[in-house]
Protein backbone atom coordinates (compact mmCIF):
# COMPACT_ATOMS: atom_id res chain seq x y z
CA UNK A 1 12.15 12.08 -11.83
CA UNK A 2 12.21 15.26 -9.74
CA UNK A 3 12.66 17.32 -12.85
CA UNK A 4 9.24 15.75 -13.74
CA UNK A 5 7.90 16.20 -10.28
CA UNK A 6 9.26 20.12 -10.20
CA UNK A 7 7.67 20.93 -13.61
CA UNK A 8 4.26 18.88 -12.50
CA UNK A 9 3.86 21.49 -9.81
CA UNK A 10 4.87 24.26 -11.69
CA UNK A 11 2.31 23.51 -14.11
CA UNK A 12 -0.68 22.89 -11.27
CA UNK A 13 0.40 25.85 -9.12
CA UNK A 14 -0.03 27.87 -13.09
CA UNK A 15 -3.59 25.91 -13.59
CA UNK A 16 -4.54 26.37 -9.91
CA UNK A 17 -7.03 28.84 -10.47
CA UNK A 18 -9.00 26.82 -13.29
CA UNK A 19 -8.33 23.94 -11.15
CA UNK A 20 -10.20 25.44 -8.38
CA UNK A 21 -12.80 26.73 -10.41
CA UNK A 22 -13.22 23.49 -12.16
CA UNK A 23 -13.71 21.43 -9.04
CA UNK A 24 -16.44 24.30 -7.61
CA UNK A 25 -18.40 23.81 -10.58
CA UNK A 26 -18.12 20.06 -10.27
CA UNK A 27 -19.42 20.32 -6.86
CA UNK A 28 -22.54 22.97 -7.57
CA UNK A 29 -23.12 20.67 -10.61
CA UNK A 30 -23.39 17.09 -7.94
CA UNK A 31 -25.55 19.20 -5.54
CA UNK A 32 -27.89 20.72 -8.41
CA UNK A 33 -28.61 17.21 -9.94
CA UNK A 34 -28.61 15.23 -6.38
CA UNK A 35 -31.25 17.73 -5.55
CA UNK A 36 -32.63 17.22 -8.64
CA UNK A 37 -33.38 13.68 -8.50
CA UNK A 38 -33.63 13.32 -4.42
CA UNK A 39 -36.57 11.23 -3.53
CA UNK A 40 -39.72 12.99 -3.51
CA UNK A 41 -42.00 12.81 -0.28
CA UNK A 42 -45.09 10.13 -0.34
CA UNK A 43 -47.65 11.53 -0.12
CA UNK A 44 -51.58 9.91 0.34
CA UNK A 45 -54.82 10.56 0.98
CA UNK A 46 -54.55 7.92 4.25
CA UNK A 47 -52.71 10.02 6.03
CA UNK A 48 -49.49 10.38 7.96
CA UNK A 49 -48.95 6.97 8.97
CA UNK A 50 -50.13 5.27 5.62
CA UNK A 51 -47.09 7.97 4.52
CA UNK A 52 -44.64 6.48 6.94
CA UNK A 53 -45.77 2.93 6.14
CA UNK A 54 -45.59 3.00 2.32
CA UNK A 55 -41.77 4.66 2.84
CA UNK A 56 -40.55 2.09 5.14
CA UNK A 57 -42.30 -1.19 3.78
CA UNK A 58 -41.83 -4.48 5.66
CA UNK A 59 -38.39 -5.97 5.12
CA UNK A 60 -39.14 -9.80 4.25
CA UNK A 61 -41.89 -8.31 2.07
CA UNK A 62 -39.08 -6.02 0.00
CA UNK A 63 -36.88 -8.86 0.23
CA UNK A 64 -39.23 -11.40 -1.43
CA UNK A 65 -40.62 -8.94 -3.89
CA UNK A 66 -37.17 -7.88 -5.18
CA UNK A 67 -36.70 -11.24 -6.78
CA UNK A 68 -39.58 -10.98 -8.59
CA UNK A 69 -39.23 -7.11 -9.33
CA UNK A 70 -35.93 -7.79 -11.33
CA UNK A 71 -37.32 -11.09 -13.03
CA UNK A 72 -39.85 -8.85 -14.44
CA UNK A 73 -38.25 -6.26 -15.60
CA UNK A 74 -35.94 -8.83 -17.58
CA UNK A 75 -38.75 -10.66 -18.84
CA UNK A 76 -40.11 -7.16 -19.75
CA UNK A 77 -37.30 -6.56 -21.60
CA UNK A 78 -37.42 -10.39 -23.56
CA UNK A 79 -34.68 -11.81 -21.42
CA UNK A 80 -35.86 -15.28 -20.24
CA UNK A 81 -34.52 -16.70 -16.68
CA UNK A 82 -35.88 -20.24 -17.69
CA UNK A 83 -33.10 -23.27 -17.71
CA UNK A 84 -35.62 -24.65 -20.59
CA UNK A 85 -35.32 -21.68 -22.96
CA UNK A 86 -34.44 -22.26 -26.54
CA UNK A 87 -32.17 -19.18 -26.47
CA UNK A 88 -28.27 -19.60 -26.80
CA UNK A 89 -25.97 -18.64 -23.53
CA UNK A 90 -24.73 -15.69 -26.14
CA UNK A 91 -27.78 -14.48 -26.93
CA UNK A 92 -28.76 -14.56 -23.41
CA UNK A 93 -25.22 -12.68 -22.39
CA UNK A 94 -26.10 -9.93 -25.47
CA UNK A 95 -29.39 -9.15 -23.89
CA UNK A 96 -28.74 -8.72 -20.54
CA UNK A 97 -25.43 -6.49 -21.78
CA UNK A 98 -27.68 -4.27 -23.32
CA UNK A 99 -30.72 -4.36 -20.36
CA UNK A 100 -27.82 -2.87 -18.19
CA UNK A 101 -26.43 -0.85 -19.79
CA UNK A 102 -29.54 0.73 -20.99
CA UNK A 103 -30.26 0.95 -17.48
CA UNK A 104 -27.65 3.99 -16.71
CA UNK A 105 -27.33 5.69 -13.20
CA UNK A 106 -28.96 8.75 -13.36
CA UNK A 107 -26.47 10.98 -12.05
CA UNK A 108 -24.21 9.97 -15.03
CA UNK A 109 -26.26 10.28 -18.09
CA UNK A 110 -24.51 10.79 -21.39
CA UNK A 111 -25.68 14.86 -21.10
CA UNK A 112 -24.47 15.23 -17.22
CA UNK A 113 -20.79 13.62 -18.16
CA UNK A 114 -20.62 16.13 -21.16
CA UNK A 115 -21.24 18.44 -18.68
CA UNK A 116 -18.83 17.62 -16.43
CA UNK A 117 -16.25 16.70 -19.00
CA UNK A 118 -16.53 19.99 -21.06
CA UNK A 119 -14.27 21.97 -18.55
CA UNK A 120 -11.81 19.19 -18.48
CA UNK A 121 -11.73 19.43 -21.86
CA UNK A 122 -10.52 23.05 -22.43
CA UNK A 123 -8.28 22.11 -19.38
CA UNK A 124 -6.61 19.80 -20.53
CA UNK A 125 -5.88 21.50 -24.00
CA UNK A 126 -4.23 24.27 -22.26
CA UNK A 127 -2.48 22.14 -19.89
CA UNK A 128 -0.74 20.51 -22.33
CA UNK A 129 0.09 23.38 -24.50
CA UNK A 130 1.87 24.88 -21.09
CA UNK A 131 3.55 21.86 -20.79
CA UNK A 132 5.03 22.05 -24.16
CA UNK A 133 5.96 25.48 -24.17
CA UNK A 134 7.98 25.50 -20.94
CA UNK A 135 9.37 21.36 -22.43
CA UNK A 136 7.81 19.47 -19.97
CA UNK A 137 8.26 15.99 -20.20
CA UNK A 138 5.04 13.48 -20.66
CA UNK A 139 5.38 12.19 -17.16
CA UNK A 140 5.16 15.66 -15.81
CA UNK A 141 1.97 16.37 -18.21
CA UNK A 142 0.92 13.27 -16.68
CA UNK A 143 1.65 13.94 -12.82
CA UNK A 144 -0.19 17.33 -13.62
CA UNK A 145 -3.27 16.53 -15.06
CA UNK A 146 -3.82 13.11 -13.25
CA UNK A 147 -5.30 15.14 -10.13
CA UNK A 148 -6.40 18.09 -12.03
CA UNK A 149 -8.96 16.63 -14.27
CA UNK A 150 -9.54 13.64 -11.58
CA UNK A 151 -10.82 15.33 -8.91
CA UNK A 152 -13.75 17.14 -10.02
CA UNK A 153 -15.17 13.49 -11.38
CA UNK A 154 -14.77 12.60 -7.36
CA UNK A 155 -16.30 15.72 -5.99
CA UNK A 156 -19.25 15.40 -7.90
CA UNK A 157 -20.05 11.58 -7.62
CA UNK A 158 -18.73 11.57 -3.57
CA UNK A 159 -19.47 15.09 -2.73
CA UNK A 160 -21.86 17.10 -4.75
CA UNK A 161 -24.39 14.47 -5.90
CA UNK A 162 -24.66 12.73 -2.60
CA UNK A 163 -25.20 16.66 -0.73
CA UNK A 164 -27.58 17.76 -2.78
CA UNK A 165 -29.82 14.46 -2.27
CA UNK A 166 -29.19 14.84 1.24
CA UNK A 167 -30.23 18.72 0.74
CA UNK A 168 -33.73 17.58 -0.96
CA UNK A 169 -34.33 15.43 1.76
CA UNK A 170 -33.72 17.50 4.14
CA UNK A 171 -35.72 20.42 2.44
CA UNK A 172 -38.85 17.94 2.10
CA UNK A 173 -38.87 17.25 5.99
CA UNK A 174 -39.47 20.16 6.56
């Protein structure tokens, strides 16, 4: 075991430049697309308090209309919340599967995790090429790359993405 723990930190302490570099881009990539897709001002003819009043709508009013919001966006989609419908429990199950997830976060869209992922990638590959050269064990490949190619998914979906929507807000305030 400390064999495997000595060789997993000589191979991060090898990596630690890409390592760093990797989790930097991870972060500019959060804040880019959290700025990206911050919430936009409202903005109205009516004037600054019709502004502040469409942003911050009465709470029983959200509440009740949120209930009928996501009932009509299934029934949009064909998915029936009626006890009386003729349509299996599968069927049912299969549609709303495929309502959610067709209804992906935005922040990790199939083009944003390749993205993400593509540094990771090469990474890895030349991780574990070190690791065979020098006869690492898998469990030291393992304790290596567990934080190296972890982190930068963190960064971007607890630090980057939530800064840069904080950012755009902040930036439309003023």
């Amino acid at each position: 075991v400390s064999m495997s723990f000595a060789l997993s930190k000589r191979l991060l302490e090898e990596f630690r430049p890409y390592v760093a570099s990797y989790n930097l881009t991870a972060v500019c990539l959060g804040l880019v697309f959290g700025a990206m897709d911050g919430p936009r001002p409202v903005q109205t003819a009516l004037g600054d308090k019709a502004s502040k009043a469409l942003a911050a709508p009465d709470s029983d009013a959200s509440a009740a209309s949120e209930g009928s919001a996501a009932a009509t966006a299934l029934a949009s989609e064909g998915i029936s919340l009626d006890a009386n419908s003729t349509e299996s429990p599968w069927d049912k199950a299969k549609k709303s599967a495929q309502h959610i997830s067709d209804s992906q976060p935005q922040e990790l869209t199939f083009v944003r995790q390749f993205l993400l992922t593509l540094p990771g990638i090469d990474l890895a590959l030349r991780l574990g090429k070190r690791a065979r050269a020098i006869g690492a064990p898998p469990t030291a490949l393992l304790g290596a790359a567990t934080p190296a190619l972890g982190m930068p998914l963190v960064l971007y979906l607890i630090g980057g993405y939530p800064s840069g929507v904080a950012l755009r807000g902040l930036y439309d305030s003023m």
